[in-house]
C-alpha atoms as a PDB file:
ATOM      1  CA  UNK A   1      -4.236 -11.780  16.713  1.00  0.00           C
ATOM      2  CA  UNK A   2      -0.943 -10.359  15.770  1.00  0.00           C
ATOM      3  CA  UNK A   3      -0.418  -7.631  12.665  1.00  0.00           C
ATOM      4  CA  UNK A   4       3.105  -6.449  12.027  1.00  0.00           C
ATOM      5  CA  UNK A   5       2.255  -2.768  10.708  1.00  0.00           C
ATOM      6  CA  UNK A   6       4.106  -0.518   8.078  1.00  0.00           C
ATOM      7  CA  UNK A   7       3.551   2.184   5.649  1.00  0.00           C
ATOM      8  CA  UNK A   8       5.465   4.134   3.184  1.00  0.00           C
ATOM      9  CA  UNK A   9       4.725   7.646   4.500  1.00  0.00           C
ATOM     10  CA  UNK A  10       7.341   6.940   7.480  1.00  0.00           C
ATOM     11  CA  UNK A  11       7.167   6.200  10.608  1.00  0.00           C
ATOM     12  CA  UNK A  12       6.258   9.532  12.191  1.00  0.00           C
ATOM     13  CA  UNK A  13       3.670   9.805   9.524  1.00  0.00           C
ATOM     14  CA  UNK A  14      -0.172  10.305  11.436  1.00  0.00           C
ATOM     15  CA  UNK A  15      -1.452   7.805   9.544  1.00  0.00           C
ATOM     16  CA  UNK A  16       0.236   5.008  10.864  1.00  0.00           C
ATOM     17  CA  UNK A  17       0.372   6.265  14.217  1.00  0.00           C
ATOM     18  CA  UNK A  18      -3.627   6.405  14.384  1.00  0.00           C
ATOM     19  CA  UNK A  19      -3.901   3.483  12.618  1.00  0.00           C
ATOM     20  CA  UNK A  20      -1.990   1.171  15.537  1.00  0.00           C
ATOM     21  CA  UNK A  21      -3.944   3.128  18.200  1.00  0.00           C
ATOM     22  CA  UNK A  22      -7.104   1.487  16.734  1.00  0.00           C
ATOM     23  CA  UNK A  23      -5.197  -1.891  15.757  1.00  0.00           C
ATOM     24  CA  UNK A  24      -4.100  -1.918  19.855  1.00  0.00           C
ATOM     25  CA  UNK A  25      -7.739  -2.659  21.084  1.00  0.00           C
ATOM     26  CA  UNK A  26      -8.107  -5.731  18.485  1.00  0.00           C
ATOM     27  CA  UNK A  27      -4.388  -7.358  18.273  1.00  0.00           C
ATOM     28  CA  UNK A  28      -1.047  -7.410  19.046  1.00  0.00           C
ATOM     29  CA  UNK A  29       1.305  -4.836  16.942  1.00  0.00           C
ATOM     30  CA  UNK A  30       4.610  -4.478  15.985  1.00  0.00           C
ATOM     31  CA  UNK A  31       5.501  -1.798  13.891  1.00  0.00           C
ATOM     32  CA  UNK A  32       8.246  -1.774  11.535  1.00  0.00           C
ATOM     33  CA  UNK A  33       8.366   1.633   9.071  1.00  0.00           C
ATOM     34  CA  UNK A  34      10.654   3.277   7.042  1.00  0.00           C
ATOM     35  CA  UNK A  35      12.955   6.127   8.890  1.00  0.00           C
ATOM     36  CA  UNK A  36      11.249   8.774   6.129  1.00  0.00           C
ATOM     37  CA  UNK A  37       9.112   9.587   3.444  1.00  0.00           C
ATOM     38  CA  UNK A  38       9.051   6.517   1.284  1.00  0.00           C
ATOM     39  CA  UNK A  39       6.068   7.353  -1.383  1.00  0.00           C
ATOM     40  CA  UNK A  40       6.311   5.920  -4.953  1.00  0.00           C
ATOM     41  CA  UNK A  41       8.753   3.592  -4.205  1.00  0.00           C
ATOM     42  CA  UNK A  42       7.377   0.278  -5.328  1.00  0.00           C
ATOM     43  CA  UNK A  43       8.933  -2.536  -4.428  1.00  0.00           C
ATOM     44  CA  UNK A  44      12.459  -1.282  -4.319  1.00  0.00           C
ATOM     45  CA  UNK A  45      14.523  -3.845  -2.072  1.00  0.00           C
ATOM     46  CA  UNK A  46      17.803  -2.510  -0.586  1.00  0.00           C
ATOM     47  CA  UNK A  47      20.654  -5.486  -1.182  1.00  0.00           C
ATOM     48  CA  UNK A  48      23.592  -3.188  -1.850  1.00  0.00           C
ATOM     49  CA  UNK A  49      24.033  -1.619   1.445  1.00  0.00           C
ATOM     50  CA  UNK A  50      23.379  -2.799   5.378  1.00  0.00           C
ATOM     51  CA  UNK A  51      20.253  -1.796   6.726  1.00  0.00           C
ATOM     52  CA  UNK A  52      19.745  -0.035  10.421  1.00  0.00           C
ATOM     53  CA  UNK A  53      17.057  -0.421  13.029  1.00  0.00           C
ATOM     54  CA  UNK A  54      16.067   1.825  15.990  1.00  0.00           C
ATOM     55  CA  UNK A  55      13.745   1.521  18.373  1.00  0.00           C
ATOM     56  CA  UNK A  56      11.143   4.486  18.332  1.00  0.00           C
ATOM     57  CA  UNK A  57       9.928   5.767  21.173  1.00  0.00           C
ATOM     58  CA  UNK A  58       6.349   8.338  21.489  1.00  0.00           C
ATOM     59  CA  UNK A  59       6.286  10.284  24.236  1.00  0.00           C
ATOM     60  CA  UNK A  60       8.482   8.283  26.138  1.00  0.00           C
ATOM     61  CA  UNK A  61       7.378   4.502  25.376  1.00  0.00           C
ATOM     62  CA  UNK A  62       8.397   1.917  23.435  1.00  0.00           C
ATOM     63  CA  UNK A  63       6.558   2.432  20.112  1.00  0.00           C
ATOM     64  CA  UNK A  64       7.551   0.595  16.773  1.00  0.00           C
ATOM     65  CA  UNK A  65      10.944  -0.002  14.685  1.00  0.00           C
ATOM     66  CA  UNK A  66      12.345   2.170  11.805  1.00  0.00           C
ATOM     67  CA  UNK A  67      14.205   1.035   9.218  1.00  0.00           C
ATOM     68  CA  UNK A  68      16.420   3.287   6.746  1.00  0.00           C
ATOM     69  CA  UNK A  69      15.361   1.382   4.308  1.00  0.00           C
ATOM     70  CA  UNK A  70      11.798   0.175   1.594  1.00  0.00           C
ATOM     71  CA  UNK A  71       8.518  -0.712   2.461  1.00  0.00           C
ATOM     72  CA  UNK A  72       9.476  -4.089   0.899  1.00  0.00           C
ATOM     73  CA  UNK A  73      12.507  -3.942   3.186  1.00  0.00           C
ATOM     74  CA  UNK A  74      10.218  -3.573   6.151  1.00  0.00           C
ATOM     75  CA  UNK A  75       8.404  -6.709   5.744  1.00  0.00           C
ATOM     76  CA  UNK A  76      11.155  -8.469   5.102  1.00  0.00           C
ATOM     77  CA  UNK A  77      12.888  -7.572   7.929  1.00  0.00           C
ATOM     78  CA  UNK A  78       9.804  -7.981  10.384  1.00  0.00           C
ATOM     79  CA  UNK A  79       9.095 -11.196   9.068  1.00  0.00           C
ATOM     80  CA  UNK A  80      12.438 -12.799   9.008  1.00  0.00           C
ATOM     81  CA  UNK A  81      14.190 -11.125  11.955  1.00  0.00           C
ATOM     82  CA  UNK A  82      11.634  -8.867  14.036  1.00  0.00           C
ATOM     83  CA  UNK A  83       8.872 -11.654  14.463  1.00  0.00           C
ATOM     84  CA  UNK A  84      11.154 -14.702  13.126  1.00  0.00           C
ATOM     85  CA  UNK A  85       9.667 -16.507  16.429  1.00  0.00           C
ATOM     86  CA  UNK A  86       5.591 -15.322  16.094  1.00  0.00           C
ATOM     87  CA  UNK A  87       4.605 -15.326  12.664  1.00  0.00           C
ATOM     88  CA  UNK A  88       1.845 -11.996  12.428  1.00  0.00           C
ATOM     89  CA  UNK A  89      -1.542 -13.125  11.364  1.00  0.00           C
ATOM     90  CA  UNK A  90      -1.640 -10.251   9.165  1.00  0.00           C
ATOM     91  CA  UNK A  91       0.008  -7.309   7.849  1.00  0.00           C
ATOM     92  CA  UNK A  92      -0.878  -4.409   7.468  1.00  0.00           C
ATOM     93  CA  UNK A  93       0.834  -1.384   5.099  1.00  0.00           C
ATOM     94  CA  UNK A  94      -0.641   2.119   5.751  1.00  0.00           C
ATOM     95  CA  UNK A  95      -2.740   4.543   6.070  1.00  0.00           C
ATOM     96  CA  UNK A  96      -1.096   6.119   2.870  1.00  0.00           C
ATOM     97  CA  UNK A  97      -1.628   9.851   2.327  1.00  0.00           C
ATOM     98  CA  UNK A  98      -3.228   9.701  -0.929  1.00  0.00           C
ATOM     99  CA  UNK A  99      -5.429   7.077  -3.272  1.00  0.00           C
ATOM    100  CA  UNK A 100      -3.870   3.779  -4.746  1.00  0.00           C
ATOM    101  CA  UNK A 101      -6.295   3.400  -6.999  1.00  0.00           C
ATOM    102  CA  UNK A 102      -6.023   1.642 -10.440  1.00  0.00           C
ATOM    103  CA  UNK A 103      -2.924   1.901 -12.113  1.00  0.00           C
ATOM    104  CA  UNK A 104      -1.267   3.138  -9.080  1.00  0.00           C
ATOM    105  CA  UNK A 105      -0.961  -0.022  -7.328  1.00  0.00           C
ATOM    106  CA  UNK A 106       2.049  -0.440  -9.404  1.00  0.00           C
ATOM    107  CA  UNK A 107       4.227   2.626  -8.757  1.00  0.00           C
ATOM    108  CA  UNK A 108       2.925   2.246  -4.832  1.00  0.00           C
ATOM    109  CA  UNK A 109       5.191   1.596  -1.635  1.00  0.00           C
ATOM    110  CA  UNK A 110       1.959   1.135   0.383  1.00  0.00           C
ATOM    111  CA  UNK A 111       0.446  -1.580  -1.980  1.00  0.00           C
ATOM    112  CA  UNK A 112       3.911  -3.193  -2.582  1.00  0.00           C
ATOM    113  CA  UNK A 113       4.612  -3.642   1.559  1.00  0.00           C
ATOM    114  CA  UNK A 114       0.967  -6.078   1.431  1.00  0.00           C
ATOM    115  CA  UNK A 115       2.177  -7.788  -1.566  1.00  0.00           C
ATOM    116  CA  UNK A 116       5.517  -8.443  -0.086  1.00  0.00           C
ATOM    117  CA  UNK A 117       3.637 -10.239   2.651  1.00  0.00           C
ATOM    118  CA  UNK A 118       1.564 -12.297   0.149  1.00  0.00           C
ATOM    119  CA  UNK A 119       4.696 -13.390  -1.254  1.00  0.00           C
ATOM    120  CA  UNK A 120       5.803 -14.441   2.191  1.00  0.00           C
ATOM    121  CA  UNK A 121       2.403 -16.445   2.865  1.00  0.00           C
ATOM    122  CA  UNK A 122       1.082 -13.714   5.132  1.00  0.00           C
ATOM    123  CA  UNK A 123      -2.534 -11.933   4.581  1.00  0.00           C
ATOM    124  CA  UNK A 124      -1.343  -8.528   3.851  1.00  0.00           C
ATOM    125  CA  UNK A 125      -3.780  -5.198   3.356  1.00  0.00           C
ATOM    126  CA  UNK A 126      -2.974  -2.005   1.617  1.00  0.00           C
ATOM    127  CA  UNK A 127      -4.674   0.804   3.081  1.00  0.00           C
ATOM    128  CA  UNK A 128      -4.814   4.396   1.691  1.00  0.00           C
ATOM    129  CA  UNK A 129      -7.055   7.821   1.925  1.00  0.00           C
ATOM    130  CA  UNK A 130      -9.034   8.356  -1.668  1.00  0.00           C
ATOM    131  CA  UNK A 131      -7.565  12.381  -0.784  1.00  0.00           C
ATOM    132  CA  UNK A 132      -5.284  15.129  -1.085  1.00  0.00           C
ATOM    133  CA  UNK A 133      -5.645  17.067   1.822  1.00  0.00           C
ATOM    134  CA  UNK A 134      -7.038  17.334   5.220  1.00  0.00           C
ATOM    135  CA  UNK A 135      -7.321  13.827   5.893  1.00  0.00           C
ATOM    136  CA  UNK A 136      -9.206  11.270   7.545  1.00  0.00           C
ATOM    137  CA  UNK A 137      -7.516   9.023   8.737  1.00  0.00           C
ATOM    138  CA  UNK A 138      -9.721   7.974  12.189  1.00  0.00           C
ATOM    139  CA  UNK A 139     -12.304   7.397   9.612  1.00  0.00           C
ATOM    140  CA  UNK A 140     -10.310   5.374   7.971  1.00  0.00           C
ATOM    141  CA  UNK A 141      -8.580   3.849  11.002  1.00  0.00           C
ATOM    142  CA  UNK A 142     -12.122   2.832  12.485  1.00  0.00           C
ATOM    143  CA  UNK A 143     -13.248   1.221   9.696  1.00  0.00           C
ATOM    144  CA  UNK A 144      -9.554  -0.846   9.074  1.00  0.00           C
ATOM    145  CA  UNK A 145     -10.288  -2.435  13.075  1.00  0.00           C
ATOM    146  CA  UNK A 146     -13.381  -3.511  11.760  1.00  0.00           C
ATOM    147  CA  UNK A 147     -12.192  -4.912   8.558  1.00  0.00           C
ATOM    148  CA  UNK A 148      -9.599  -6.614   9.924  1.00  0.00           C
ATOM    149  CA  UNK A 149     -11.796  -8.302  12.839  1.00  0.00           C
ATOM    150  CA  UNK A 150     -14.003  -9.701  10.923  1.00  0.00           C
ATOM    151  CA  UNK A 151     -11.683 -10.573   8.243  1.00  0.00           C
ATOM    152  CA  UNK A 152      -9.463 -12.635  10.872  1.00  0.00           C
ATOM    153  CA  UNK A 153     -12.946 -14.776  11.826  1.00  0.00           C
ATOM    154  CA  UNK A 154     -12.055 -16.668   8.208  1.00  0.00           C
ATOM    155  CA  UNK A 155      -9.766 -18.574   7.265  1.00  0.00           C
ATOM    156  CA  UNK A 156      -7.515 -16.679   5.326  1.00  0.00           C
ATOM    157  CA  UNK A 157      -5.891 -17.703   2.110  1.00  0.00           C
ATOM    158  CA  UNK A 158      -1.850 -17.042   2.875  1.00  0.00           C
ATOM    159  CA  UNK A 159      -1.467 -15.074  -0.476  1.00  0.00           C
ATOM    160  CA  UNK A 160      -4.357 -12.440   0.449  1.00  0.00           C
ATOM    161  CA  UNK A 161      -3.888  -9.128  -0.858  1.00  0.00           C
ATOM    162  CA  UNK A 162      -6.626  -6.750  -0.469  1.00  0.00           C
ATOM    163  CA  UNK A 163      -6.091  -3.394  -1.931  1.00  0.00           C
ATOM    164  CA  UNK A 164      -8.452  -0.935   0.107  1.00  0.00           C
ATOM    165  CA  UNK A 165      -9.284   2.962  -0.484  1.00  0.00           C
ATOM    166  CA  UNK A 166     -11.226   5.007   1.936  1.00  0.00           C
ATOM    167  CA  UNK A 167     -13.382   8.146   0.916  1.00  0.00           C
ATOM    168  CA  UNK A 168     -12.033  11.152   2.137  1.00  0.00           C
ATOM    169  CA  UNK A 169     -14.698  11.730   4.631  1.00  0.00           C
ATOM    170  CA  UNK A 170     -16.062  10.791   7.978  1.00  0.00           C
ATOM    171  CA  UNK A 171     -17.228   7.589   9.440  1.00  0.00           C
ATOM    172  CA  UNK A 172     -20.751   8.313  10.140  1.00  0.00           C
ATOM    173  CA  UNK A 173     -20.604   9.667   5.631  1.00  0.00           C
ATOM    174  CA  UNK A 174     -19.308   5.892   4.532  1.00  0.00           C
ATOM    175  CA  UNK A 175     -22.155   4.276   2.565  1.00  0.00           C
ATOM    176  CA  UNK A 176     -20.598   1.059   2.760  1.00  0.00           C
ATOM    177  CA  UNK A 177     -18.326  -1.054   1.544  1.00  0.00           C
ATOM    178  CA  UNK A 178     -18.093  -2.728  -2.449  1.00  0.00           C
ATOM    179  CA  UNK A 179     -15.731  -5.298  -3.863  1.00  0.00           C
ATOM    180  CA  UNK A 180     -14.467  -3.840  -6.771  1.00  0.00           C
ATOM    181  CA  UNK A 181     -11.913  -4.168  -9.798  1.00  0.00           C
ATOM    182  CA  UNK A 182      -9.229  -1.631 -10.252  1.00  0.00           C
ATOM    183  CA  UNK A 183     -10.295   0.733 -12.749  1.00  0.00           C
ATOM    184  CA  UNK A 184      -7.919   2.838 -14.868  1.00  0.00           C
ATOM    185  CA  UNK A 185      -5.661   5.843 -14.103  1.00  0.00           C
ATOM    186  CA  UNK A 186      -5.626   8.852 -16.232  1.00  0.00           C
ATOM    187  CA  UNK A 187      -2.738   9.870 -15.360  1.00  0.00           C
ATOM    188  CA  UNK A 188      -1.546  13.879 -16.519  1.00  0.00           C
ATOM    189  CA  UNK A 189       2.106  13.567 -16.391  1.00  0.00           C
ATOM    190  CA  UNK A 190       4.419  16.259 -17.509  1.00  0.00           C
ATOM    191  CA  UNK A 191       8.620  17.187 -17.227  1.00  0.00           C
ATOM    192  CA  UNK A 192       9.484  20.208 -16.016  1.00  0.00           C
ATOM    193  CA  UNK A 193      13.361  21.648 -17.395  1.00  0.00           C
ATOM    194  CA  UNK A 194      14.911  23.361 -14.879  1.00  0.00           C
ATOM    195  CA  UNK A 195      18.424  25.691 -15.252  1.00  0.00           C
ATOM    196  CA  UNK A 196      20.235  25.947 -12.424  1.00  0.00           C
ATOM    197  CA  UNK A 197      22.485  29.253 -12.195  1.00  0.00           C
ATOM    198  CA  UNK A 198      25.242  26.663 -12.945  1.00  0.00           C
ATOM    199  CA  UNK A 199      23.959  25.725 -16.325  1.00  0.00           C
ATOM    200  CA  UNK A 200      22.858  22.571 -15.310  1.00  0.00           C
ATOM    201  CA  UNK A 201      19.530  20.930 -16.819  1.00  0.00           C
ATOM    202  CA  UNK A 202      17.595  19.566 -14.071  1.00  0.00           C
ATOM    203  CA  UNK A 203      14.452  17.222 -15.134  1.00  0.00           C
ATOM    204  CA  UNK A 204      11.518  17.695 -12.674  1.00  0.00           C
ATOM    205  CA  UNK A 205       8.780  14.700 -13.110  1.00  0.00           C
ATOM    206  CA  UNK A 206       5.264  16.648 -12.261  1.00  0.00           C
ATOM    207  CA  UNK A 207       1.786  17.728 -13.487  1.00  0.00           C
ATOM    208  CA  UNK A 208      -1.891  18.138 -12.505  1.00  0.00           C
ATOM    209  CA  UNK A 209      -3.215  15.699  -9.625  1.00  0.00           C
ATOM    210  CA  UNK A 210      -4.538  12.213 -11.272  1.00  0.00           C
ATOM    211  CA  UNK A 211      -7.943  11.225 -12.473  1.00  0.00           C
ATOM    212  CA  UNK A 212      -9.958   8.332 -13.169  1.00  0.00           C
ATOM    213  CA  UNK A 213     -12.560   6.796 -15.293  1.00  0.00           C
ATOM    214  CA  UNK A 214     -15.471   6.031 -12.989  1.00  0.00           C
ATOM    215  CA  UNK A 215     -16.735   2.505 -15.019  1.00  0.00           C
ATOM    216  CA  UNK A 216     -18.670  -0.244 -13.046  1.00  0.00           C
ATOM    217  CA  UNK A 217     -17.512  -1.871 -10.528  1.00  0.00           C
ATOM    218  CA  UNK A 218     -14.289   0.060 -10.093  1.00  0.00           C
ATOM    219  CA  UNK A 219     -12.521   1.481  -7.070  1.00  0.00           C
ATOM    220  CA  UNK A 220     -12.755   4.758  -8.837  1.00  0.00           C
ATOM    221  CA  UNK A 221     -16.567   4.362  -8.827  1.00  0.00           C
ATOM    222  CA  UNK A 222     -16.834   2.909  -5.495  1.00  0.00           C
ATOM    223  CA  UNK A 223     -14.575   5.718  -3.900  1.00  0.00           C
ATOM    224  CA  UNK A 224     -17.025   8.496  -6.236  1.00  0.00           C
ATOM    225  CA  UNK A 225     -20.018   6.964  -4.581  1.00  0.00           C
ATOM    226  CA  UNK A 226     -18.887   7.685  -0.385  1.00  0.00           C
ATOM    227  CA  UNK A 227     -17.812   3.864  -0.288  1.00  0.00           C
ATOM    228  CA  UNK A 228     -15.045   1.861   0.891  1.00  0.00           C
ATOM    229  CA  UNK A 229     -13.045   0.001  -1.891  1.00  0.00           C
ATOM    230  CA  UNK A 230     -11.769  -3.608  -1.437  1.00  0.00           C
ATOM    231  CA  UNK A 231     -10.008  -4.872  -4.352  1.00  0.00           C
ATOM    232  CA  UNK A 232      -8.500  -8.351  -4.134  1.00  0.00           C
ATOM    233  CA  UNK A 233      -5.302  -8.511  -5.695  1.00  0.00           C
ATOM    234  CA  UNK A 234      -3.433 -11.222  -7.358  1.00  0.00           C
ATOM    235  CA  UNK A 235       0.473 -12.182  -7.303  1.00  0.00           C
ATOM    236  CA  UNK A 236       0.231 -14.024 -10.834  1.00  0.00           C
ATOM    237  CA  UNK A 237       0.127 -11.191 -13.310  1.00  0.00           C
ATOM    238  CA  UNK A 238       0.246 -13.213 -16.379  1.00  0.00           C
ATOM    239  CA  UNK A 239      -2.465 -11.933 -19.130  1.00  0.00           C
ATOM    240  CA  UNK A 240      -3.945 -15.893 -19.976  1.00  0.00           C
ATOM    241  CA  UNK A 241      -6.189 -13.608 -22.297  1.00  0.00           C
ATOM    242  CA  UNK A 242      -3.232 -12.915 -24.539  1.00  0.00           C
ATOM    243  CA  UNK A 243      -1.016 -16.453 -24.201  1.00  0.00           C
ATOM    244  CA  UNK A 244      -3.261 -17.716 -27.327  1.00  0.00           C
ATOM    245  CA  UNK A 245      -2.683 -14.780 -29.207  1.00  0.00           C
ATOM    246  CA  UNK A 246       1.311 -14.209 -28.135  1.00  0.00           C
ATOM    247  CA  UNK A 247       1.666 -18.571 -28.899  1.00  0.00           C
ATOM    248  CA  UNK A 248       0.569 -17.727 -32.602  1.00  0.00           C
ATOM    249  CA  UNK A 249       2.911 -14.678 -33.192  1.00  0.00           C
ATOM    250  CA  UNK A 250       5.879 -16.655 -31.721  1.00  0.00           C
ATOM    251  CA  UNK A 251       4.835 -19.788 -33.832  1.00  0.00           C
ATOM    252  CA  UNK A 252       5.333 -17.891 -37.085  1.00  0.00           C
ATOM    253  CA  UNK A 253       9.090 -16.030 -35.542  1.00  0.00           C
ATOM    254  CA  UNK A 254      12.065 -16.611 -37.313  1.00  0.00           C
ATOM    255  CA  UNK A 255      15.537 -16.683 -35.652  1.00  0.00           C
ATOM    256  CA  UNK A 256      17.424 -17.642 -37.949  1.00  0.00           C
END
């Protein structure tokens, strides 16, 4: 099995670097991450500017590519360039620092990586920590080999996306694992105005850490209850619900 790994926490992030030391005894990895800190991104692409790749080296060995450049833009890269000759079986974006749970799957680096793979007709997975601190990501990484062996025993539909969050806790404290919806996001947003001694406003996008509503068959209720989330994900965001409804408003528009 080959997985071409990223994140959005960078390369030197420990997330991703205890992730591939669990990936190594189940595949063949290639990891290609940005050069820094890429959280929040999205899926920001970089087409106004070249992009750079070095080799990264751990303690004197060959370890991964970094890229100064997206999530999005690591994919990309590793799937048209890096592995142009070995297509990956799978790939792999995290372990993110922090939940993507809910509404966050749309603001999130990690999340958008996997769906850039779907796009490219790879099986992609999301993976992030349901935390804020003190992390655990072995947990997490012990549970991913797992996941992804006995995921790769099925055929695999090309445009896979499974969105998965990890309690914040240790392996032997998982209760197991439940397919879930994503739930919704309450999110407690707030600008900060800053002066500088210059005179100049600066705009400072903060506020309290995130909530969620815990309803049935959420992530937010499967993370509350010790479990591992696995949300499947879908490319085609239309809302069929509201075509009916959206049909008979623009029926009765005038553009004249």
């Amino acid at each position: 099995m080959k997985i071409l790994l990223t994140n959005d926490d960078g390369i030197y992030s420990e997330g991703i670097q205890i992730l591939k030391k669990q990936l190594d005894n189940i595949a063949e990895v290639t990891v290609i991450a940005p050069d820094r800190e890429r959280s929040t991104i999205g899926h920001a692409m970089t087409l106004r500017k070249p992009l750079r790749i070095r080799k990264v080296k751990i303690h004197g060995d060959f370890w991964g590519f970094s890229l100064d450049g997206t999530p999005a833009d690591c994919v990309i890269i590793g799937l048209l360039e890096i592995l142009k000759d070995e297509k990956p079986d799978l790939v792999v974006s995290g372990i993110n620092r922090g939940p993507n749970l809910g509404d966050d799957i749309f603001y999130s680096g990690t999340v958008s990586a996997a769906v850039e793979g779907a796009m490219r007709n790879v099986p992609s997975l999301a993976l992030s920590i349901a935390g804020f601190e003190d992390f655990k990501f072995k947990s997490a990484a012990l549970f991913t080999k797992k996941i992804a062996a006995n995921l790769m025993k099925n055929n695999l539909p090309s445009n896979l996306v499974l969105n998965i969050n990890f309690p914040n806790i240790d392996y032997e404290e998982i209760k197991g694992v439940e397919i879930t919806r994503h739930g919704k996001r309450v999110y407690q947003d707030e600008v900060k105005i800053i002066h500088d001694p210059q005179g100049t406003t600066h705009y400072w996008l903060g506020g309290e850490l995130p909530d969620g509503k815990i309803e049935p068959d959420t992530d937010f209720e499967a993370i509350h209850n010790n479990k591992v989330s696995i949300t499947p994900l879908s490319l085609d965001l239309t809302n069929y619900n509201m075509m009916p409804k959206v049909k008979d408003w623009a029926e009765k528009w005038n553009f004249e």
